[in-house]
Structure formats: C-alpha cells, structure tokens
Protein backbone atom coordinates (compact mmCIF):
# COMPACT_ATOMS: atom_id res chain seq x y z
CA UNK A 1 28.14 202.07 119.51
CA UNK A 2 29.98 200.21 116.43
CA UNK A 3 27.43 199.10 113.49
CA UNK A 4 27.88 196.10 111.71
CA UNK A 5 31.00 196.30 108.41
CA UNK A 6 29.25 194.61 105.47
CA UNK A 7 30.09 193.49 102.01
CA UNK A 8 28.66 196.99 100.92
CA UNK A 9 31.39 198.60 102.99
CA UNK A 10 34.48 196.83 101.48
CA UNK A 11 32.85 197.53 97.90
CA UNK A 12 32.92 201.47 98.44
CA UNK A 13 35.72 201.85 100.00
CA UNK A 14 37.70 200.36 96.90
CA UNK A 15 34.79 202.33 94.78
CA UNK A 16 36.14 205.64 96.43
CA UNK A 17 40.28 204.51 96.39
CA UNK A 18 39.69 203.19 92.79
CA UNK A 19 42.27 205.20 91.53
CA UNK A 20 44.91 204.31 93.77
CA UNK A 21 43.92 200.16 93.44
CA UNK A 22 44.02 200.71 89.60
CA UNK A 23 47.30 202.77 90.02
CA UNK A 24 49.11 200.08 91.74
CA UNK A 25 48.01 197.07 89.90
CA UNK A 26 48.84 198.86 86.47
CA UNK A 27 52.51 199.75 88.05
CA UNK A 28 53.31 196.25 89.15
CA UNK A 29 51.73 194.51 86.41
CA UNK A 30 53.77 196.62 84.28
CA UNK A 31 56.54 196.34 86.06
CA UNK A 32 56.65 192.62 85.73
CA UNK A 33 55.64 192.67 82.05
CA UNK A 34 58.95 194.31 81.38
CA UNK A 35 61.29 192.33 83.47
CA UNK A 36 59.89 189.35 81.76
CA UNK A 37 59.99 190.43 78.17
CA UNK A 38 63.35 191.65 78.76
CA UNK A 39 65.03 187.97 80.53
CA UNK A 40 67.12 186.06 79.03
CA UNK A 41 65.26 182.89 77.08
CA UNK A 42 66.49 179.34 78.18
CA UNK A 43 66.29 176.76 75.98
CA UNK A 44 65.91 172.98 77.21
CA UNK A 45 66.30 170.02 75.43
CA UNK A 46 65.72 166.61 76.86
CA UNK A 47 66.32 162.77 74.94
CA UNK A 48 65.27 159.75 76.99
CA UNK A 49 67.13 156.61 77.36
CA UNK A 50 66.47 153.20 78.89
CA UNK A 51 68.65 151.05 81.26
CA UNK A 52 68.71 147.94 79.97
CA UNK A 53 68.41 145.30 83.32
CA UNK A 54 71.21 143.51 84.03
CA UNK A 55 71.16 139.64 84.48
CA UNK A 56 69.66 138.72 87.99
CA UNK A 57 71.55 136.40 89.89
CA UNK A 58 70.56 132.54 89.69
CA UNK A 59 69.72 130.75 92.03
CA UNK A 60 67.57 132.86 94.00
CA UNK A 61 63.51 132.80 94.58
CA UNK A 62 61.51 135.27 92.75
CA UNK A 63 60.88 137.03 95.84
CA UNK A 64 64.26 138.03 96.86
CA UNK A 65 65.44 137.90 93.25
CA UNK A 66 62.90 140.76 92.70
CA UNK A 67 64.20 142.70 95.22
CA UNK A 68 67.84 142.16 94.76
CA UNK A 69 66.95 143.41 91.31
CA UNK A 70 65.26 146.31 91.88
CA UNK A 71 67.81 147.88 94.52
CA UNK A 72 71.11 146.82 92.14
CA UNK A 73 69.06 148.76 89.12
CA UNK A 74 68.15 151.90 90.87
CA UNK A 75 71.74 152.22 92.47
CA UNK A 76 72.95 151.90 88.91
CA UNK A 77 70.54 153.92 87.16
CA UNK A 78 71.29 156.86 89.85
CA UNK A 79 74.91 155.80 89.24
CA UNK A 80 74.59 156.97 85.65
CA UNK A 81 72.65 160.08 86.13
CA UNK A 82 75.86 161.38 88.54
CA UNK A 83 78.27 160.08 85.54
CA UNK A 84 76.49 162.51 82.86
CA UNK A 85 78.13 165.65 85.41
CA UNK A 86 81.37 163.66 85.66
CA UNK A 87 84.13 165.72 84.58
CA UNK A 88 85.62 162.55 82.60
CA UNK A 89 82.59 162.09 80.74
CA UNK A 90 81.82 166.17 80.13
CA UNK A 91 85.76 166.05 79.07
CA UNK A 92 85.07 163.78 76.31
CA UNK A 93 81.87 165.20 75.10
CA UNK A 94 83.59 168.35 74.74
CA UNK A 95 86.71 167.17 72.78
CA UNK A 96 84.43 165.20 70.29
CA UNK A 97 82.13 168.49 69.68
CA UNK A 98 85.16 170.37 69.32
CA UNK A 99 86.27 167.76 66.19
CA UNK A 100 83.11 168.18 64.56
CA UNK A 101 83.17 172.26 65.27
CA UNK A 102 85.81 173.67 67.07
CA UNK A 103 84.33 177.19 66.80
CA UNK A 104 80.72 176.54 67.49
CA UNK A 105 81.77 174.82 70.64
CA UNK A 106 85.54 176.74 71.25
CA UNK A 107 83.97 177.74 75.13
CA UNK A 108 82.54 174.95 76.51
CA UNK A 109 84.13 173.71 79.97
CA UNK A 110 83.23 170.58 82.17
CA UNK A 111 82.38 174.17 84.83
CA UNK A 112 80.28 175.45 82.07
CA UNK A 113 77.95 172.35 81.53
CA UNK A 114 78.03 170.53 84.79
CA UNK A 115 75.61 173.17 86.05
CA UNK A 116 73.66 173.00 83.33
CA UNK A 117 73.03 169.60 82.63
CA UNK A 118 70.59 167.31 84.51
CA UNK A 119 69.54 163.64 84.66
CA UNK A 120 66.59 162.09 86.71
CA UNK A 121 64.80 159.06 86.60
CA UNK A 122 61.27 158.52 85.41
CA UNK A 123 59.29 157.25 88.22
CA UNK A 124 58.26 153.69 88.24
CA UNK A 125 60.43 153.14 85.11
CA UNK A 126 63.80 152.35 84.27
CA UNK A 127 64.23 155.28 81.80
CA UNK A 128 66.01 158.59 82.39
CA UNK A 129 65.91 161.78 80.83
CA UNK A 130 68.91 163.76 80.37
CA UNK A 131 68.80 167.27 79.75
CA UNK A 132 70.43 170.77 78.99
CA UNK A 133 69.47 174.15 79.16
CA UNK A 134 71.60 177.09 77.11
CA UNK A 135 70.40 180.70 77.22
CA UNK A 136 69.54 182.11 73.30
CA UNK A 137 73.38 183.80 73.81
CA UNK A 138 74.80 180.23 74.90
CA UNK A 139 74.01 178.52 71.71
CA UNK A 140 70.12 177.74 72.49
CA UNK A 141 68.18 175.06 71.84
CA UNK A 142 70.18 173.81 68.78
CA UNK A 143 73.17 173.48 70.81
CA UNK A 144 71.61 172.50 73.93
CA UNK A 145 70.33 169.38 71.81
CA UNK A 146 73.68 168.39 70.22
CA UNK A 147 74.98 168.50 74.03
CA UNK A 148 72.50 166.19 74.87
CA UNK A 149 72.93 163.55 72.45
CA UNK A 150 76.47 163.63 72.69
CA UNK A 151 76.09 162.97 76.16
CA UNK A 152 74.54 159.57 75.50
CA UNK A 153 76.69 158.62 72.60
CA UNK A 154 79.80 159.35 75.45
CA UNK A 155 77.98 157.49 78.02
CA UNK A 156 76.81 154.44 75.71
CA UNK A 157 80.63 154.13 74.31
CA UNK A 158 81.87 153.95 77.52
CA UNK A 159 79.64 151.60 79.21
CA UNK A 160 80.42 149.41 75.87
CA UNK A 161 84.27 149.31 76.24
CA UNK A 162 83.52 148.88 80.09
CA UNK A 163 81.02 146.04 79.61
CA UNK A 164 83.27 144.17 76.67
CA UNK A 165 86.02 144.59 78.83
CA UNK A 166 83.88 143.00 81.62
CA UNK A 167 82.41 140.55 79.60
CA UNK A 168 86.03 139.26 78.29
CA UNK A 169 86.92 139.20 81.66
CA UNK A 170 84.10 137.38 83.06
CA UNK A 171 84.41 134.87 80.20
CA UNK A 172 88.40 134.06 80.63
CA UNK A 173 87.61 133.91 84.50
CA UNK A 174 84.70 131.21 83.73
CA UNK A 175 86.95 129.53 81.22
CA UNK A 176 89.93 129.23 83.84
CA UNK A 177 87.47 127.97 86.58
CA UNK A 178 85.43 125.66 84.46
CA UNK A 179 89.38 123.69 83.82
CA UNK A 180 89.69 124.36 87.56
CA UNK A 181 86.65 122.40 88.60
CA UNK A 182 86.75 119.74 86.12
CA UNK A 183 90.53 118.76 86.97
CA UNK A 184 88.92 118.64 90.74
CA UNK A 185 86.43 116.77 89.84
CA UNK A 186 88.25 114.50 87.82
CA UNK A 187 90.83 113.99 90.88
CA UNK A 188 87.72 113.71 93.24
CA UNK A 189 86.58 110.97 91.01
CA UNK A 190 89.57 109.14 91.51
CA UNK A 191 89.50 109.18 95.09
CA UNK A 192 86.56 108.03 95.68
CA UNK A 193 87.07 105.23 93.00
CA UNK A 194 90.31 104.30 95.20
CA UNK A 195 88.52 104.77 98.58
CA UNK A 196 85.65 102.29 97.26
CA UNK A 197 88.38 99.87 95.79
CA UNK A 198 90.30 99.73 99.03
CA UNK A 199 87.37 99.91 101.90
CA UNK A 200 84.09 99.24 99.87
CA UNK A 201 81.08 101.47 100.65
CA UNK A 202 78.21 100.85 102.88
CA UNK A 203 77.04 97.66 100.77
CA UNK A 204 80.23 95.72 100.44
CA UNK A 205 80.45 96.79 104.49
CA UNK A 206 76.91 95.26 105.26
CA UNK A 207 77.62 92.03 103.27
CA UNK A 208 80.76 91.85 104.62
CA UNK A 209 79.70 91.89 108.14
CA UNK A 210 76.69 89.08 107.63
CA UNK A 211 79.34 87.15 106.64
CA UNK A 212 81.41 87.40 109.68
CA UNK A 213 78.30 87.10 112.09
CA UNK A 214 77.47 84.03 109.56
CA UNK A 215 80.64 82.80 110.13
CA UNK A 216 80.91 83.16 113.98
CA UNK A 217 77.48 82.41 114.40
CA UNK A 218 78.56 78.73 112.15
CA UNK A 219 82.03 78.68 114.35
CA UNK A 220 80.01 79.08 117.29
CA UNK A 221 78.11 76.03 117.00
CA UNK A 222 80.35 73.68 115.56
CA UNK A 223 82.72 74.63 118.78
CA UNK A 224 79.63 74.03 121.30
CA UNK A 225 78.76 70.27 119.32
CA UNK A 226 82.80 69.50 119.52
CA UNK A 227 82.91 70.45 123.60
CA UNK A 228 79.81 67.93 123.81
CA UNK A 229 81.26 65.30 121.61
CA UNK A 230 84.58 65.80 123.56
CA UNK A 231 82.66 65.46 127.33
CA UNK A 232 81.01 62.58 126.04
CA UNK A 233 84.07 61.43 124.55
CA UNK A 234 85.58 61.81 127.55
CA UNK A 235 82.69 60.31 129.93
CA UNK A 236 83.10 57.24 127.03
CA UNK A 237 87.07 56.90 127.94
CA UNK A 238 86.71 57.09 131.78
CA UNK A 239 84.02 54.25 131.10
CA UNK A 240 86.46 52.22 129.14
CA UNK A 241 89.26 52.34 131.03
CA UNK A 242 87.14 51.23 134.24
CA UNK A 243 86.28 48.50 132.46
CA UNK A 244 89.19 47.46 130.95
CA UNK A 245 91.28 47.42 133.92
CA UNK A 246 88.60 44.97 135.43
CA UNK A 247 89.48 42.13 132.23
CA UNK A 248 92.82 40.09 132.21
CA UNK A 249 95.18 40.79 129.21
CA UNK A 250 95.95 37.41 128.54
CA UNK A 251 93.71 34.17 128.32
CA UNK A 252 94.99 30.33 128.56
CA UNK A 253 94.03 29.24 125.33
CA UNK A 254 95.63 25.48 125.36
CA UNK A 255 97.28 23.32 127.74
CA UNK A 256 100.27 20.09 126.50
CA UNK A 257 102.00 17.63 128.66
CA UNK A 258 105.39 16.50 127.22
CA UNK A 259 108.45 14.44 128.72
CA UNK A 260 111.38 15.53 126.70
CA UNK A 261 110.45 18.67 125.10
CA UNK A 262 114.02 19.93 126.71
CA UNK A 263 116.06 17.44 124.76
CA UNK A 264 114.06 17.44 121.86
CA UNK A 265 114.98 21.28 121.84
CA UNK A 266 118.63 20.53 122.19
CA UNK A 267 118.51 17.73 119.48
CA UNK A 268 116.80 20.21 117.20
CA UNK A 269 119.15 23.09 117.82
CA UNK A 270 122.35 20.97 117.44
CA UNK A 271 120.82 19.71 114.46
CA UNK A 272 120.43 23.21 112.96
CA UNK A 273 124.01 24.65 114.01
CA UNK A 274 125.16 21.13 112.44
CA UNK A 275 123.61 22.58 109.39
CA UNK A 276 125.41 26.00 110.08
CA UNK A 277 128.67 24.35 110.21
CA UNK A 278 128.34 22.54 107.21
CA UNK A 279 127.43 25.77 105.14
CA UNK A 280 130.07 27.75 106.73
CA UNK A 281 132.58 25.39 105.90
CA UNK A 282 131.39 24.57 102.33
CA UNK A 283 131.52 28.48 101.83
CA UNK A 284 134.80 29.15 103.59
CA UNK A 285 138.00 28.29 102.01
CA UNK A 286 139.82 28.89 105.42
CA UNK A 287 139.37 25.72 106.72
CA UNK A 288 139.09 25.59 110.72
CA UNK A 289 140.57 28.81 111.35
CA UNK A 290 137.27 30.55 110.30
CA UNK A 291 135.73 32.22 113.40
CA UNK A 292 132.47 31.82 112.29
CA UNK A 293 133.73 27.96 111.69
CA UNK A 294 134.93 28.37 115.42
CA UNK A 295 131.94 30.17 116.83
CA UNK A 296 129.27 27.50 115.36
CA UNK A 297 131.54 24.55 116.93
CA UNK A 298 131.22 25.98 120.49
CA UNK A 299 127.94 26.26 120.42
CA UNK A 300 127.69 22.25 119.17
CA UNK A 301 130.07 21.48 122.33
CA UNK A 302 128.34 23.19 124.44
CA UNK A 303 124.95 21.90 123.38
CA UNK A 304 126.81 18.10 123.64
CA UNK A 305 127.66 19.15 127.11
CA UNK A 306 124.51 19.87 128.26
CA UNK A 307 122.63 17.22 126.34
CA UNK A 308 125.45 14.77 127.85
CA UNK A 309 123.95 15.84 131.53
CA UNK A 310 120.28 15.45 131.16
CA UNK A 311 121.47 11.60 129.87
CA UNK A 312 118.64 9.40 128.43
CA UNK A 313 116.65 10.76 131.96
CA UNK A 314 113.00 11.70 130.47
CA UNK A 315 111.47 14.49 131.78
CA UNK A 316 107.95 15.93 132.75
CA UNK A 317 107.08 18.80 131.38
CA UNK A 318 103.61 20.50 130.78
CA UNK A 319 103.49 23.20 128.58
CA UNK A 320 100.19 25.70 127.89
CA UNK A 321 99.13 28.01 125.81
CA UNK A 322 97.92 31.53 125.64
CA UNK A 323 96.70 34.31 123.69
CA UNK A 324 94.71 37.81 124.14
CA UNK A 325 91.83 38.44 125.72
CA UNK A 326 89.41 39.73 122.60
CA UNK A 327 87.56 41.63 125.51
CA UNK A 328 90.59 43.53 126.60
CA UNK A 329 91.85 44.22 123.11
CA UNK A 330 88.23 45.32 122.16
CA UNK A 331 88.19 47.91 124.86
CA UNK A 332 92.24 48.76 124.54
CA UNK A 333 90.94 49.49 120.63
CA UNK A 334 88.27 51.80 121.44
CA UNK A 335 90.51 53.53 124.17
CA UNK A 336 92.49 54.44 121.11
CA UNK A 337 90.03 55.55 119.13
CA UNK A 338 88.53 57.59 121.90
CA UNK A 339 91.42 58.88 122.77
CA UNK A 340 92.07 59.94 119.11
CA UNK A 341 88.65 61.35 118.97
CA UNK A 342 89.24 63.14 121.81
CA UNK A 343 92.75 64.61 120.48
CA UNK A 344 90.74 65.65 117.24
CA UNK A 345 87.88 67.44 119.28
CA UNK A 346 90.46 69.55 121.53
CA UNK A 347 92.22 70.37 118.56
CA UNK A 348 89.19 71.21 116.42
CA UNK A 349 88.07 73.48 119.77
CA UNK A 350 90.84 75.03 119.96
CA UNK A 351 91.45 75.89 116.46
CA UNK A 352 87.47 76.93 116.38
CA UNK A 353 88.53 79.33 119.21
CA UNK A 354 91.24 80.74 117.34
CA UNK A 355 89.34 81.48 114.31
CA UNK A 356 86.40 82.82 116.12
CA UNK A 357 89.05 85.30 117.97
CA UNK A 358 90.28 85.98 114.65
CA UNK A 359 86.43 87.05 113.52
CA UNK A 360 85.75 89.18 116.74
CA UNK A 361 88.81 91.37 115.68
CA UNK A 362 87.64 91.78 112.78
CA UNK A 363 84.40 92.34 113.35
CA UNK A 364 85.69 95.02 115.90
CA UNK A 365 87.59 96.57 113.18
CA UNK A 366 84.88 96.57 111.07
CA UNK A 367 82.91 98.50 113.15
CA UNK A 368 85.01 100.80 114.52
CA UNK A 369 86.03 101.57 111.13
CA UNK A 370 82.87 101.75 109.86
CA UNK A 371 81.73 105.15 110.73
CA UNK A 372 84.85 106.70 109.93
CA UNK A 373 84.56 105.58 106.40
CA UNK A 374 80.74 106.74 105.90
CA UNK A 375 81.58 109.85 107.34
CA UNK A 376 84.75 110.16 104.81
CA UNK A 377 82.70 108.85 102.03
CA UNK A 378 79.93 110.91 102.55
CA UNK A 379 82.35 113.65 102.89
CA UNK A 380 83.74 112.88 99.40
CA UNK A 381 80.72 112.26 97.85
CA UNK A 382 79.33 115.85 99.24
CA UNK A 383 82.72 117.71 98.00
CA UNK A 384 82.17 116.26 94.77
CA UNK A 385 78.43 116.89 94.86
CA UNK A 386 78.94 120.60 95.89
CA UNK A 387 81.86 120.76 92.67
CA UNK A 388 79.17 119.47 90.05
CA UNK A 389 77.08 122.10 91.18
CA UNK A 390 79.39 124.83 90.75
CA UNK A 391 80.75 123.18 87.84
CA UNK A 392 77.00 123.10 86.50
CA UNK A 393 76.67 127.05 87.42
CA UNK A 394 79.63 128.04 86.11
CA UNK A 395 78.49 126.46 82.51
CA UNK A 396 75.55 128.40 83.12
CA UNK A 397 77.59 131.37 83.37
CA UNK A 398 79.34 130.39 80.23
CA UNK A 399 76.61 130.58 78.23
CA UNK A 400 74.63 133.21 79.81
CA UNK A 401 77.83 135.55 78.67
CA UNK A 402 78.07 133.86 75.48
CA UNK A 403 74.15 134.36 74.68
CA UNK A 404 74.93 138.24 76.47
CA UNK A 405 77.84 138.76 74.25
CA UNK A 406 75.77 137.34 70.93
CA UNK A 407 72.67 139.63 71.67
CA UNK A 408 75.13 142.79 72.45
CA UNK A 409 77.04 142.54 68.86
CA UNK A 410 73.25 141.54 67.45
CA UNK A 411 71.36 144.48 68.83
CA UNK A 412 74.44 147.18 68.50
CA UNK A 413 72.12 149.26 66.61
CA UNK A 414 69.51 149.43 69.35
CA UNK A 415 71.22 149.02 72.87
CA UNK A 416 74.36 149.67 73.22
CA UNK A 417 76.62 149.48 76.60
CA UNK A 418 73.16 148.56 78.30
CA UNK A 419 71.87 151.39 76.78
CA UNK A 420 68.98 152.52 74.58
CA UNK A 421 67.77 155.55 72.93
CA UNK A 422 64.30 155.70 73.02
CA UNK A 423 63.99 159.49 71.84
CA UNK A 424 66.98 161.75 70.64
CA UNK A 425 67.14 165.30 72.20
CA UNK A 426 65.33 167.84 69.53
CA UNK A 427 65.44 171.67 69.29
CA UNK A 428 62.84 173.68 70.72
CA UNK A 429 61.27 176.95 69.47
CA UNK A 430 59.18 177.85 72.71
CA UNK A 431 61.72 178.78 75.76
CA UNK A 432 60.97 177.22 79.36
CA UNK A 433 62.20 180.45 80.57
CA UNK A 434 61.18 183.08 81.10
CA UNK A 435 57.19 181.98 81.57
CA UNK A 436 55.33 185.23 80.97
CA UNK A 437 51.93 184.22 80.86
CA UNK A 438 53.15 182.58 84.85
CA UNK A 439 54.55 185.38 85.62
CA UNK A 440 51.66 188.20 84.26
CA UNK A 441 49.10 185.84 86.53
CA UNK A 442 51.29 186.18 89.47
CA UNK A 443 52.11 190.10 89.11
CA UNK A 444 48.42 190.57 88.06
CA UNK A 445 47.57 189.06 91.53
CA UNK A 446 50.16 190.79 93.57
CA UNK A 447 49.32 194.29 92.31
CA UNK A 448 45.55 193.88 92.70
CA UNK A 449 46.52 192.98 96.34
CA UNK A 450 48.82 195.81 96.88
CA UNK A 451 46.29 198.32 95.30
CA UNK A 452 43.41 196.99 97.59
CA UNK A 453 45.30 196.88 100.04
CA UNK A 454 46.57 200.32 99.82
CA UNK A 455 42.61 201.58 99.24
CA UNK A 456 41.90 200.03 102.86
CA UNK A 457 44.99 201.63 104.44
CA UNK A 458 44.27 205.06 103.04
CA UNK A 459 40.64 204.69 104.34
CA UNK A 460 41.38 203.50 107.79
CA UNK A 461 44.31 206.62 108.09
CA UNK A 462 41.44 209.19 106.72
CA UNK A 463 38.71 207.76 109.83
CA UNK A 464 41.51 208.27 112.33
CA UNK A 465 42.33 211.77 111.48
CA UNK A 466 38.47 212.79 111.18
C-alpha cells in the first residue's frame, strides 16, 4: 500500500543529497561567473533626434488631413532610420572621421558599422534614437559616441542640400506656374469680355427677348385693328359703290331757247379769224404768200360759205345746261378715299406681317441660341473660376515655401534638414554587455535546479535498487 509523499519528504531528501545540490549549484554558478567576467564589454551610445513634420497638404478636413499626416510621417521617419545603415550615408561618415583622425578611425567599413548601428522610433512620438555599440577593443563608448553624432550631422547635411534643392525647385516650379495661370487668366478674361460684348449674358438675353415679345405682342395688335379697319373699309366700299351706281352722274342744271345761236356762232368766229388775219398780216412781211395768211383766209371762206347757206333763215334752237351730281361726286370722293384707306391697310398688314416674321426668327434664334451660350458662358466662367483657385493655391504655395525657406535659414542652429537634436550621443562608463548581475540570477537559478534535481534522481535510483 503507497503512503501519502509530503512536504517533509521533499525536504529530506534534499537534506540527505545536500552535498550533491550544493555541488552543482556552486559548479554552474561558478561556471557562469567566469564566462561573464571574462566577455567582451559592449559599449552603447544613443543621441535622440526629432523629425520635424512636414507641411500637411491644404485643402483637406482635419480628419483626413490627420491621417494623411500621420501615415506620410511614419513612412518617412522609418525612411530615415533605414538611411542611417545606408552604405552612402556610412560612406560619408567614415571619410569625415577619417579627416578629423585618420588613425583612430583607419578600420572602419560601411560592413563594420552597418551591423552595429541601430535606429528605432520612440513610440507615440516623432523622435528616434540612433545608436552604436563598439566592444572596449573596437574603440568603446568614446568612439561609439563620435559614430553616433556623426551619423546625424551626415544625415541632417544631407536632408539640407536635399530639402534646399527641393525647396528651389518647388519655388521656380510655383514661380513658372503662377506666370502660367495668370497669362490664362488674363486670356480667359478676354474671352469672356468678347463673348459678353458679342452675345450679352443672361440679362441683356432676358431684356432682349421682352422686347421682341413686346414688340410682336404691339405688331400683333396693330395687324388685328388694320384687318378690322380694312373689312370695314371694305364693307364701307361695297356700300358706296351700290349706292353710287344707283345716282346719275350728271344733273340738268339750266335750260335756254335761242333762234340763231348757229349764226351768231359763225358771226363770232369769222369775226375772230378776221382778227387773226389782221395780226398775221401786220406781223408778216410776206404779204399773201404767208401760209398762215393762207390758212386763216380759208377758214373765213369757208365760214362765208356756210353762213351764205343758212341765209337770213332764223332758227330754233333750245339749248340746256348741266353740271354734276354733288351726290355722285360725294360718293365717287369717298370711293377714293376708301379705296386709299383700304390700299394703306393692306399695305400696313402686310408690312406688319413681314416684320412680325422677321421677330419670330429672331425670337427662334434667340432661343435656340440661348442655351448654347449659358452653357458656354457658364463654361467660361467655371474655367476661369477653377484658374483663380489654383492661381489662389499656388500663391499659397509661394509663400508657404517662402515662410519654410525664412524659418529654415532662421532656425539653422536648431533644426536643420527637418532635423533636430534633442540630446547628443555621450560616453558611457557602465557596459550593456555583458549583464552579470542578469546573468548570476539566471545561473544561480539553473544550478539550484540542476542540483535538486539531481538529489531527487539519485534518491529515486537508490529506492529502485533496494
């Protein structure tokens, strides 16, 4: 039957292997104390910096701005803790320790420092701390320090010929553009100042078109009174002439009773060619051979003749007079004039129609034009809106590098290439490595566990054989 193992046990069985517990822990402990006190010491020395942050883009909410911001920096900050193992920057580190002392620093490789330099970045910050270690035969801490601020010197000079290079860049670039955009904008200008002095804008287009409907609306009615004026007009005419062709043109105005009106009439007539002849003849110096002489002569004989047939026979004769009928000449009158008036309203209608033909074009025109020009003067008006805003950003630019550039040459001292030191790398007296009192805890532990656990195996073979 097995009994019950008890704290009591455990305690003298490493009572009665005491030896061999205090054996092993002495041996390891021992062991370790030696291979520590006999490693080579390392040496670290570390200098922090601080990434200056980079202007943020404009334009942009605070939101995304933020965020934009924070992934460009950390890609940038771990950009610069892979450019402090670069062999370009380790390169020129090298060649300006070896000015200073060429046989202090006569073995130093980019192979021999890569390995032992690092950089990482301090959490929730946007510093990082460069470092180097150097075993005691390497140089140490001493050298290990000038390494490190070497490092950031190399790194700062370089980042301040690349951002002046950048900056001088960014600045022609801006310049060039800003010319670019104002000679655009100036052209713009002009268009649009042609555009509105050949086809108006929207107001001139609106007035312009109340005055056409103003007009036809005017035409409109003065061609519907004219085609009433011209049916009454007409209906007046029809009247007239119905009535006029109803009255007698002429009117016997006076009747006379004569018996020798005839003869009378020949005695007057030879009387006046008597009076010809006499004239021609006092006027003539041809004598009777004038046939104007001759002409007025026949006419006497013949009048002789025919007063020689009536004889001294009186005759009967009744003679009356007449003269227009003021009726008919009343109504012939206003048959003119409505005629006329009738003339002048066909004429007026048809020269109404022309013009209001003339209006509907246009009016066409102007509305099938219309929408073509908003749309091309909206158009213009958004090109040249959409240039003044880069035009504005682009002077925002300007002097965002020029106030950049100004605080760079003003804070050279402080920050430079985007850059500052906030502590310089300083030599250390007390080694990171080897850590004895770390590694005396640790052997300490691992030989009391091999010597108890050698006690319990010793114990456990001695029951077996027994």
């Amino acid at each position: 039957m097995e009994r019950d193992v008890h704290l009591r046990d455990y305690l003298l069985i490493i009572r009665k292997h005491d030896f061999v517990v205090i054996i092993s822990f002495l041996l390891i402990f021992g062991s370790a104390l030696i291979v520590a006190l006999y490693m080579p010491r390392v040496y670290e020395a570390t200098a922090t910096i601080e990434i200056q942050q980079a202007t943020s883009p404009s334009g942009l909410n605070g939101i995304m701005q933020g965020l934009i911001s924070r992934g460009t920096d950390q890609v940038s900050m771990e950009t610069i803790c892979r450019r402090f193992v670069s062999n370009s920057l380790l390169n020129n580190v090298i060649r300006n320790l070896k000015v200073r002392s060429l046989d202090t620093y006569k073995d130093l490789s980019p192979e021999f420092l890569a390995p032992k330099i690092s950089a990482k970045i301090v959490p929730d910050t946007k510093m990082i701390e460069v470092s180097v270690k150097m075993r005691r035969d390497e140089g140490g801490s001493q050298r290990a320090a000038n390494i490190v601020n070497e490092l950031i010197v190399v790194m700062q000079n370089q980042r301040q010929e690349k951002t002046a290079s950048e900056i001088d860049h960014q600045q022609n670039f801006i310049d060039e553009k800003v010319k670019d955009v104002e000679s655009q904008l100036e052209n713009s200008d002009k268009d649009i100042r042609n555009f509105l002095k050949n086809k108006g804008d929207a107001i001139t287009w609106s007035l312009y078109a109340d005055y056409i409907f103003n007009r036809l609306k005017n035409l409109i009615e003065i061609k519907e009174t004219n085609e009433f004026r011209l049916e009454a007009e007409q209906k007046k005419l029809a009247d007239l002439k119905s009535r006029i062709s109803k009255e007698p043109e002429f009117i016997e105005y006076s009747r006379t009773l004569s018996q020798d009106a005839l003869w009378n009439k020949y005695r007057t007539d030879q009387a006046d060619l008597n009076l010809k002849l006499i004239e021609a003849k006092s006027e003539s110096g041809l004598g009777s051979k004038n046939p104007k002489i001759e002409s007025i002569q026949s006419q006497i004989d013949q009048l002789n003749d025919k007063m020689k047939s009536l004889g001294l026979e009186l005759m009967n004769v009744s003679s009356k007079t007449e003269s227009r009928n003021p009726t008919y000449e009343s109504l012939a009158r206003q048959i003119i004039e409505s005629e006329l008036n009738i003339l002048a309203y066909s004429v007026s209608i048809d020269s109404t129609d022309k013009l209001i033909k003339q209006l509907n074009a246009e009016k066409e025109r102007i509305f099938s034009e219309m929408p073509e020009n908003q749309y091309n003067l909206d158009k213009m008006n958004r090109e040249i809106g959409y240039k003044l805003d880069i035009y504005k950003n682009l002077l925002t630019k300007k002097i965002e590098s020029e106030i950049a550039n100004l605080q760079s040459s003003e804070n050279i001292s402080k920050v430079k290439g985007g850059i500052e030191i906030i502590d310089l790398a300083q030599p250390v007296s007390r080694p990171i490595s080897p850590r004895i009192k770390f590694i005396m805890v640790i052997a300490g532990i691992v030989g009391l566990a091999v010597g108890l656990s050698m006690a319990f195996l010793i114990d456990y073979f001695e029951k077996i054989s027994c």
